[in-house]
Protein backbone atom coordinates (compact mmCIF):
# COMPACT_ATOMS: atom_id res chain seq x y z
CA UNK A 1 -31.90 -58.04 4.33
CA UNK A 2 -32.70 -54.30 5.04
CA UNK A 3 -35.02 -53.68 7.36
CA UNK A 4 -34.84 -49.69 7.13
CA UNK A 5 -33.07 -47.38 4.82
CA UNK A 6 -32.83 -43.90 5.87
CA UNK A 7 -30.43 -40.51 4.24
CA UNK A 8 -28.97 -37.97 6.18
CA UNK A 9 -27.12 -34.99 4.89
CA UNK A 10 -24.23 -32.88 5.71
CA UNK A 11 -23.19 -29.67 4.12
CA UNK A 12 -20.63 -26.74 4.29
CA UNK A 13 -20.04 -23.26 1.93
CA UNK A 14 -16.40 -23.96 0.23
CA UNK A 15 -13.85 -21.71 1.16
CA UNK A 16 -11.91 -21.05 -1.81
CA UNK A 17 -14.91 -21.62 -4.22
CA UNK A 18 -15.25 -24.18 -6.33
CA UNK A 19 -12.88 -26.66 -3.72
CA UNK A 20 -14.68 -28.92 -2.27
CA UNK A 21 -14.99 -28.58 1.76
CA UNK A 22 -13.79 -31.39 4.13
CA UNK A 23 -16.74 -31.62 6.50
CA UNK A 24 -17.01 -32.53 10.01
CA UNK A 25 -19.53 -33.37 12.21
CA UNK A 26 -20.17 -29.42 12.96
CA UNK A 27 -21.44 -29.55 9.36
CA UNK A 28 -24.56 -32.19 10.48
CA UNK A 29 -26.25 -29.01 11.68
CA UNK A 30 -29.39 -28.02 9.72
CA UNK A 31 -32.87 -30.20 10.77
CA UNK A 32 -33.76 -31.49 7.05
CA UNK A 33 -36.95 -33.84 6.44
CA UNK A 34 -37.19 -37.18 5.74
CA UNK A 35 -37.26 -36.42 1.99
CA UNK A 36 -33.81 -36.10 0.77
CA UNK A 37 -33.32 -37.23 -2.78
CA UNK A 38 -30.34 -36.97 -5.17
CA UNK A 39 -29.36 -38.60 -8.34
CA UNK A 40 -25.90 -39.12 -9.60
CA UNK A 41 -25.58 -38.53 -13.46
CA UNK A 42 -22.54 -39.55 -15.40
CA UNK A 43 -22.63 -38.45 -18.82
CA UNK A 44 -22.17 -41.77 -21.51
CA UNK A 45 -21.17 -40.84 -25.34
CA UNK A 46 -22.41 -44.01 -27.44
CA UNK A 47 -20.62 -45.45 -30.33
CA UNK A 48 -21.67 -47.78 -32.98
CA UNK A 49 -19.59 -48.16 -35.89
CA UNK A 50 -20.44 -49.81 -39.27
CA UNK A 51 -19.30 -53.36 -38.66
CA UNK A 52 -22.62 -54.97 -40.56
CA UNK A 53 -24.43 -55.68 -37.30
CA UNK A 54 -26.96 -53.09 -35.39
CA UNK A 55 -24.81 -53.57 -31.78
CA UNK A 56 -23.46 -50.65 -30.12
CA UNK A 57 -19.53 -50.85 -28.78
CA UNK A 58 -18.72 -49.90 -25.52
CA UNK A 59 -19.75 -46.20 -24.32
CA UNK A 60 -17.19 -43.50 -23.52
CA UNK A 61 -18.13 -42.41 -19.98
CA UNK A 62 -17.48 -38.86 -19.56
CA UNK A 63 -18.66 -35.48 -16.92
CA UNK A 64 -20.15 -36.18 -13.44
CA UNK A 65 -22.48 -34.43 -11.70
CA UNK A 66 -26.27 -34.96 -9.90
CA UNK A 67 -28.66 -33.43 -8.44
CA UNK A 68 -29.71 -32.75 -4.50
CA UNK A 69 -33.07 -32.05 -2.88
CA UNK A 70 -34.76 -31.62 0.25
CA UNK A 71 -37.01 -29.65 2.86
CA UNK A 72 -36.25 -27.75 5.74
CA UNK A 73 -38.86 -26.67 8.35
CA UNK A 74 -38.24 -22.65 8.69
CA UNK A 75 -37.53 -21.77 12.35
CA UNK A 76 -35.79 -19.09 13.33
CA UNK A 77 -32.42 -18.82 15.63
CA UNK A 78 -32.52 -18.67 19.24
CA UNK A 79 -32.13 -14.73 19.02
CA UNK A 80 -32.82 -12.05 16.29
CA UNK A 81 -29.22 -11.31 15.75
CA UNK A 82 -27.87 -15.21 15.68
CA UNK A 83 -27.64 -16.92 11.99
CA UNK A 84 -29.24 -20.07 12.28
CA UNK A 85 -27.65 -22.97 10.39
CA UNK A 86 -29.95 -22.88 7.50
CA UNK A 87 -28.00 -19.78 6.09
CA UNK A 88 -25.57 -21.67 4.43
CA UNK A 89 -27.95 -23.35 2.05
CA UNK A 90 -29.51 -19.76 0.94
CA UNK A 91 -26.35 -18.57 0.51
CA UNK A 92 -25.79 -21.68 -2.09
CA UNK A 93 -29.21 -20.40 -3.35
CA UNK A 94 -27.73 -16.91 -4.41
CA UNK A 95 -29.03 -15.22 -1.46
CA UNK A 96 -27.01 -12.98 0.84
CA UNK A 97 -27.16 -12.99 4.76
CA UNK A 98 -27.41 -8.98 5.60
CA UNK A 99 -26.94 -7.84 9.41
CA UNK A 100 -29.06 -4.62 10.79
CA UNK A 101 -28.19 -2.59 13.56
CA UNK A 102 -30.29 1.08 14.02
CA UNK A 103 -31.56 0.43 10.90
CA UNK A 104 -28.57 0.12 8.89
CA UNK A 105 -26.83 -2.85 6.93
CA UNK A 106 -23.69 -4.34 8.90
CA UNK A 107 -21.69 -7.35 8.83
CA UNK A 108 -23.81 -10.64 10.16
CA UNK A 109 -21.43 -10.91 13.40
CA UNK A 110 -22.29 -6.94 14.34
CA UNK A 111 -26.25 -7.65 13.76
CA UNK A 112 -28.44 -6.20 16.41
CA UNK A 113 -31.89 -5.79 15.70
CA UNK A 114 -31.90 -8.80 12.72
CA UNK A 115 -30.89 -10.50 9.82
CA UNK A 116 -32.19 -10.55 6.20
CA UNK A 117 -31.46 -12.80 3.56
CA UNK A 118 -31.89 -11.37 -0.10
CA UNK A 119 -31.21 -12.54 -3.69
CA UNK A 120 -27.83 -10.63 -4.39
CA UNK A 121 -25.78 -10.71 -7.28
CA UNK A 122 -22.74 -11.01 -4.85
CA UNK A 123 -23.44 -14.79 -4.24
CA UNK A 124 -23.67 -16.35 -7.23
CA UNK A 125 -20.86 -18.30 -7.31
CA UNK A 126 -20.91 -19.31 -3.39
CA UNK A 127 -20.74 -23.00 -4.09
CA UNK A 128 -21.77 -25.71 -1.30
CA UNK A 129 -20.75 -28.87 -0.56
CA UNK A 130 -22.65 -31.91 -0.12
CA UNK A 131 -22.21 -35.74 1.99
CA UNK A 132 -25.13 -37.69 1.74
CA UNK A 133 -25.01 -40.85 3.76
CA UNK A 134 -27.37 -43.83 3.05
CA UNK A 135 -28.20 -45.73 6.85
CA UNK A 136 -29.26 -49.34 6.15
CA UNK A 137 -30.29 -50.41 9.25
CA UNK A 138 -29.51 -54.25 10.32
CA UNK A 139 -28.00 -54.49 7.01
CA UNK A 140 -23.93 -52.99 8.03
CA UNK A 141 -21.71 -51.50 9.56
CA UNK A 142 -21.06 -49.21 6.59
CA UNK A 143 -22.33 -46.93 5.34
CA UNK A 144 -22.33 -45.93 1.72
CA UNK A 145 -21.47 -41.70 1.54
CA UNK A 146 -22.21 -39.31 -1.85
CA UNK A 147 -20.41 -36.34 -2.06
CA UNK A 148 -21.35 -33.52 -3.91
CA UNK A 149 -19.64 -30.26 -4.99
CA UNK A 150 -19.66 -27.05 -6.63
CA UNK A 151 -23.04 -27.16 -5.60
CA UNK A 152 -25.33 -24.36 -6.33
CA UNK A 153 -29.24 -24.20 -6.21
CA UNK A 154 -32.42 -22.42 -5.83
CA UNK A 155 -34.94 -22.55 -2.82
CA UNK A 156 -38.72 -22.16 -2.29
CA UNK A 157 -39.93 -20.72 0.63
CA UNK A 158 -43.87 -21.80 1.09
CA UNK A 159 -46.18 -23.18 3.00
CA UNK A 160 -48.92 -26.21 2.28
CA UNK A 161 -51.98 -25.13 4.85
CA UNK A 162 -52.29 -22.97 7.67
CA UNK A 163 -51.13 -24.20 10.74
CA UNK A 164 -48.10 -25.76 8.71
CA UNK A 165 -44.91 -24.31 8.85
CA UNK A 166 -43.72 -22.45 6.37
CA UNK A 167 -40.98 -24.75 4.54
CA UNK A 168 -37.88 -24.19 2.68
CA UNK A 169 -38.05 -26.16 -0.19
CA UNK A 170 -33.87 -26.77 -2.03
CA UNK A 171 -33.09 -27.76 -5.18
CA UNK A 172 -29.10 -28.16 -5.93
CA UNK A 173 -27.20 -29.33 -9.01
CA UNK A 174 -23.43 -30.39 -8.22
CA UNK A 175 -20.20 -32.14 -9.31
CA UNK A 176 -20.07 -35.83 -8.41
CA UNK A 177 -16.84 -35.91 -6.44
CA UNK A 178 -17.06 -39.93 -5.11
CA UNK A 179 -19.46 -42.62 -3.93
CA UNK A 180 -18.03 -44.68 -1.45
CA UNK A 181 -18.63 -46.70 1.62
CA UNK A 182 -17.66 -45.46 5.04
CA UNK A 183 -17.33 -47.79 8.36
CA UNK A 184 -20.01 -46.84 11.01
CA UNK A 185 -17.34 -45.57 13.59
CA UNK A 186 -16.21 -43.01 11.07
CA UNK A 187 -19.37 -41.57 9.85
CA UNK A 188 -20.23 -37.85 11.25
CA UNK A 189 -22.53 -37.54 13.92
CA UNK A 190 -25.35 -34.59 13.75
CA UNK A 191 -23.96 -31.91 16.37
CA UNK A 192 -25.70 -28.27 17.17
CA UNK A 193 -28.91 -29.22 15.92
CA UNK A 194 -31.14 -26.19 17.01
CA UNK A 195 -34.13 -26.63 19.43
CA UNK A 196 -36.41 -24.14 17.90
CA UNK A 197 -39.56 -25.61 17.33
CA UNK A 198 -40.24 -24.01 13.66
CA UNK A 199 -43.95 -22.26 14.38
CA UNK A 200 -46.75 -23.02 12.48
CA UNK A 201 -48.70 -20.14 9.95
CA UNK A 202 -50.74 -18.58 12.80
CA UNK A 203 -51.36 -15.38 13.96
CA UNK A 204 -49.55 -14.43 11.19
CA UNK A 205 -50.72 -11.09 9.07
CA UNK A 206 -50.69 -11.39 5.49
CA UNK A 207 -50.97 -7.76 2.84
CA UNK A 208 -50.51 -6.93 0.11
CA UNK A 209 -51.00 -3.49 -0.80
CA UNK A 210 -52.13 -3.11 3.24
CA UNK A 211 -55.25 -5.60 2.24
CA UNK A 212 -55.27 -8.55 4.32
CA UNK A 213 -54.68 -11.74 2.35
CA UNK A 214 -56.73 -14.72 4.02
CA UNK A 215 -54.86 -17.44 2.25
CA UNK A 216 -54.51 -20.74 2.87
CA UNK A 217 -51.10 -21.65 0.77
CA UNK A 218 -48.54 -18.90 -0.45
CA UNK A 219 -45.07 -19.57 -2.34
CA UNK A 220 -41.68 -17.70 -3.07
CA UNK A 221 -39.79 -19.02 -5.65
CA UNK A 222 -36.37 -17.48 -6.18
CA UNK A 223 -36.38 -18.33 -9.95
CA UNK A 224 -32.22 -19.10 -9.60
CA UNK A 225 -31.16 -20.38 -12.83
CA UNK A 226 -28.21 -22.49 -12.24
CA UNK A 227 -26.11 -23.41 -14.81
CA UNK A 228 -22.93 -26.22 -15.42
CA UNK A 229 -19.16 -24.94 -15.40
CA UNK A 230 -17.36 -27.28 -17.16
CA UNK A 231 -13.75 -27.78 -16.71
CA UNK A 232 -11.34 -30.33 -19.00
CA UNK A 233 -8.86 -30.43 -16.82
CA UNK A 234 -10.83 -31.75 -14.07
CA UNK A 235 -11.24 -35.64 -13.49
CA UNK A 236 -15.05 -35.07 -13.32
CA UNK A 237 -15.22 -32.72 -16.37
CA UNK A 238 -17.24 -30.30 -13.97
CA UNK A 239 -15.71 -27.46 -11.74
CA UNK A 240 -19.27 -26.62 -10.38
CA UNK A 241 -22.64 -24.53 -10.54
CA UNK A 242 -23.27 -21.33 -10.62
CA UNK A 243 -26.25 -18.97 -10.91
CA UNK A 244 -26.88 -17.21 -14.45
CA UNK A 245 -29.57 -15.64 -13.47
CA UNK A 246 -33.09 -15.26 -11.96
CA UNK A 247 -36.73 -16.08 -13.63
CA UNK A 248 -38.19 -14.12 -10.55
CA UNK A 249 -38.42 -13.73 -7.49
CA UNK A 250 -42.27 -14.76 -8.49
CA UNK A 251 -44.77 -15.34 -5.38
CA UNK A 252 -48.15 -16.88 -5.58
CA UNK A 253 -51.13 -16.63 -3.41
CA UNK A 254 -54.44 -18.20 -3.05
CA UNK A 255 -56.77 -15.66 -0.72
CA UNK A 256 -60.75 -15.36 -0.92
CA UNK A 257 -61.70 -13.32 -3.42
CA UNK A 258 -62.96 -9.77 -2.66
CA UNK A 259 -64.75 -7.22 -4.23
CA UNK A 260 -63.07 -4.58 -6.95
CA UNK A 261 -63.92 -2.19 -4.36
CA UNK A 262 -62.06 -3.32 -1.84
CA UNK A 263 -59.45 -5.12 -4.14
CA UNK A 264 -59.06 -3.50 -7.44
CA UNK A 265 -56.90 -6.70 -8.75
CA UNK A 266 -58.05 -6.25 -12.19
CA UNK A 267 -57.25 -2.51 -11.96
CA UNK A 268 -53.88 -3.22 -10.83
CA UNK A 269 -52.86 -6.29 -13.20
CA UNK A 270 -53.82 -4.23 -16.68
CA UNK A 271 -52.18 -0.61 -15.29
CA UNK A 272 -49.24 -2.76 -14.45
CA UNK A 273 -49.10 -1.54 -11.09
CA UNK A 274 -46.40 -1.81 -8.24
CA UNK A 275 -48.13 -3.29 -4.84
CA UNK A 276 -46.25 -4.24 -1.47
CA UNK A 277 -46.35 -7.56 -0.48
CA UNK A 278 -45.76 -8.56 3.57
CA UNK A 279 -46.29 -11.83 5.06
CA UNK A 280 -45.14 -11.38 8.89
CA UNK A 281 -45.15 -14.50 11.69
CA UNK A 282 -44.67 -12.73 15.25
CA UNK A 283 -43.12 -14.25 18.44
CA UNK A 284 -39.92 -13.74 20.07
CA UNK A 285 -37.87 -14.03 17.41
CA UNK A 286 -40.57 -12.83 14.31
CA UNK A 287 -39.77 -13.63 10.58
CA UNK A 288 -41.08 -11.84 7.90
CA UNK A 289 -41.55 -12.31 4.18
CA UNK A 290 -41.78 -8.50 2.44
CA UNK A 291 -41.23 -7.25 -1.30
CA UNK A 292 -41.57 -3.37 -1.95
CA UNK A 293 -42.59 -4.38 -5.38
CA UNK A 294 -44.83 -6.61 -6.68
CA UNK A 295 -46.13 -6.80 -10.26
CA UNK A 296 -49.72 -8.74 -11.03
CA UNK A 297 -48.58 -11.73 -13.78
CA UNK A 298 -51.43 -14.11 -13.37
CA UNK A 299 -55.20 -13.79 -11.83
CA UNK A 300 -57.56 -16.46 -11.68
CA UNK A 301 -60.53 -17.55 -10.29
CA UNK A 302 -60.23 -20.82 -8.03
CA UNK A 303 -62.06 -22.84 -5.03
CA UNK A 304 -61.41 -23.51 -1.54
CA UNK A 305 -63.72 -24.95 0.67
CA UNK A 306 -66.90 -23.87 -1.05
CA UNK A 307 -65.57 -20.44 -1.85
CA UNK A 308 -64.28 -18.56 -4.54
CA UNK A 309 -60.37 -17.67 -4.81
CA UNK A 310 -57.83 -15.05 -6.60
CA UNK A 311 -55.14 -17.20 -7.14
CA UNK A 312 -52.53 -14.32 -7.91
CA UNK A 313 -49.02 -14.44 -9.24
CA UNK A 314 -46.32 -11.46 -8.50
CA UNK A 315 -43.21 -11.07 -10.31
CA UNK A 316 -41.14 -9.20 -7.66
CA UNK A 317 -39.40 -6.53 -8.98
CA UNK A 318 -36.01 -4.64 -8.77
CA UNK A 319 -36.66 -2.18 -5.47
CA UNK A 320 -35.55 1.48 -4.20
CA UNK A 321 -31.85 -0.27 -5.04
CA UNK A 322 -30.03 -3.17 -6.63
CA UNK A 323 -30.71 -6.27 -5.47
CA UNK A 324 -33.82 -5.38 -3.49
CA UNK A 325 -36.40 -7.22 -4.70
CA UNK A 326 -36.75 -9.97 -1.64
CA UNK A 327 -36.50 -10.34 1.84
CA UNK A 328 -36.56 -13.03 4.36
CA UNK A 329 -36.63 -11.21 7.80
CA UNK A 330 -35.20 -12.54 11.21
CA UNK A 331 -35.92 -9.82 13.78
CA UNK A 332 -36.24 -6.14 12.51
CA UNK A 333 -34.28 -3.59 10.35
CA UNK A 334 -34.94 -0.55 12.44
């Protein structure tokens, strides 16, 4: 009888691409929620014939894949210039990790002042891979292990209330590579977990277009649209994911509503106008959320508490340069 079933996950960029990673215990590195889900999918073609009865024959089963999520509590490294272990996974999202050093881009290992993730069209086909490992409890000693590659997602970066932290929210699609059951002596044990507490959404300063944004709930949504590779000559009839494209960045915000004087929202949505947007949490190691380019998509009156709400949508648009349109912040850029 179980008494309590629990998922863990383990997970590691593939190096070549699109072959899937051995992982180790090294991998069991990122702090992930108690809310991982994934569903394996194996495609079945159904046949019925005309044999003068209504019963089908037996299916042809055919591609494997599934799907992967989960939450991770965003908390920064230990320093402004170390890359915690939650890079891999935006990496697998399509973003890039970017080192800065006197206010220049360098290589992540020369970083300095910080590091920035941003949607790049350099990573998207920088594939993950995936162990998921079901713990029954006073059931066995096994343990019943999902693996996952080719893996490629998108990521939401949000936060519920203030005085949450702000949460990294993963969705991945990957090839079904084996389900199998693993004796409890070999199964990976979580190493290098970080001991950052991940801080809550306080003290924090919130603008867009320099006017302070008293919000309660914001969201990022990278818009990644990940689409299937298929491959015949592979055994699962799927070499991986990849990212086509992007329907976004998009961010959404629910502050207080203000007056047009102070706020011209309306003025901006209809003249199609171009605002900042900067969402900065301090402390030793600060992270910021910043987007030189924000278009008005959606305005609409809500309610919090009693009082009246814009609840605004941005479409974050191409910056000064390619590939500018987002970016997560560890540390500083100048």
């Amino acid at each position: 009888m179980f008494l309590i079933n629990k998922r863990t996950l383990a997970a590691e960029l593939e190096s070549p691409a699109y072959t899937a990673a051995t992982l180790a215990s090294a991998d069991f590195n990122v702090r992930i929620k108690e809310d991982i889900t994934y569903s394996p999918e194996i495609m079945e073609y159904r046949r019925r014939v005309m044999q003068g009865d209504l019963d089908f024959d037996s299916s042809v089963m055919g591609r494997q894949k599934g799907t992967i999520s989960f939450t991770v509590d965003l908390a920064p490294a230990a320093a402004v210039n170390t890359e915690p272990a939650w890079s891999k996974l935006l990496k697998a999202c399509g973003l890039k990790a970017i080192g800065w050093n006197s206010g220049s881009e360098v290589a992540v290992g020369s970083a300095v002042e910080g590091i920035s993730w941003e949607p790049h069209s350099d990573m998207t086909h920088t594939p993950i891979t995936f162990e998921i490992e079901e713990i029954a409890e006073g059931a066995s000693a096994s343990r019943l292990i999902t693996r996952f590659g080719g893996a490629m997602g998108n990521v939401k970066f949000g936060v519920n209330t203030v005085g949450e932290p702000v949460q990294m929210k993963f969705e991945f699609s990957g090839a079904l590579l084996s389900m199998a059951d693993r004796v409890y002596a070999s199964r990976l044990q979580p190493t290098s977990l970080s001991t950052v507490v991940p801080p809550a959404l306080l003290s924090a300063t919130a603008l867009i277009s320099a006017v302070a944004q008293d919000c309660d709930k914001f969201e990022f949504d990278m818009g990644g649209d990940v689409q299937e590779w298929v491959d015949p000559s592979l055994s699962t009839g799927v070499k991986g994911f990849y990212i086509a494209g992007r329907e976004g960045p998009m961010m959404t915000i629910d502050p207080t509503s203000k007056l047009l004087a102070s706020e011209p929202v309306y003025t901006q949505w209809l003249a199609g106008t171009l605002v900042p947007v900067n969402i900065a949490m301090g402390g030793s190691v600060p992270l910021t959320f910043s987007a030189t380019k924000g278009q008005h998509t959606v305005v609409s009156v809500g309610e919090r508490n009693g009082a009246a709400t814009f609840e605004k949508t941005y479409l974050l648009t191409r910056g000064a340069t390619a590939n500018k349109t987002f970016q997560l912040l560890q540390g500083a850029t100048t």
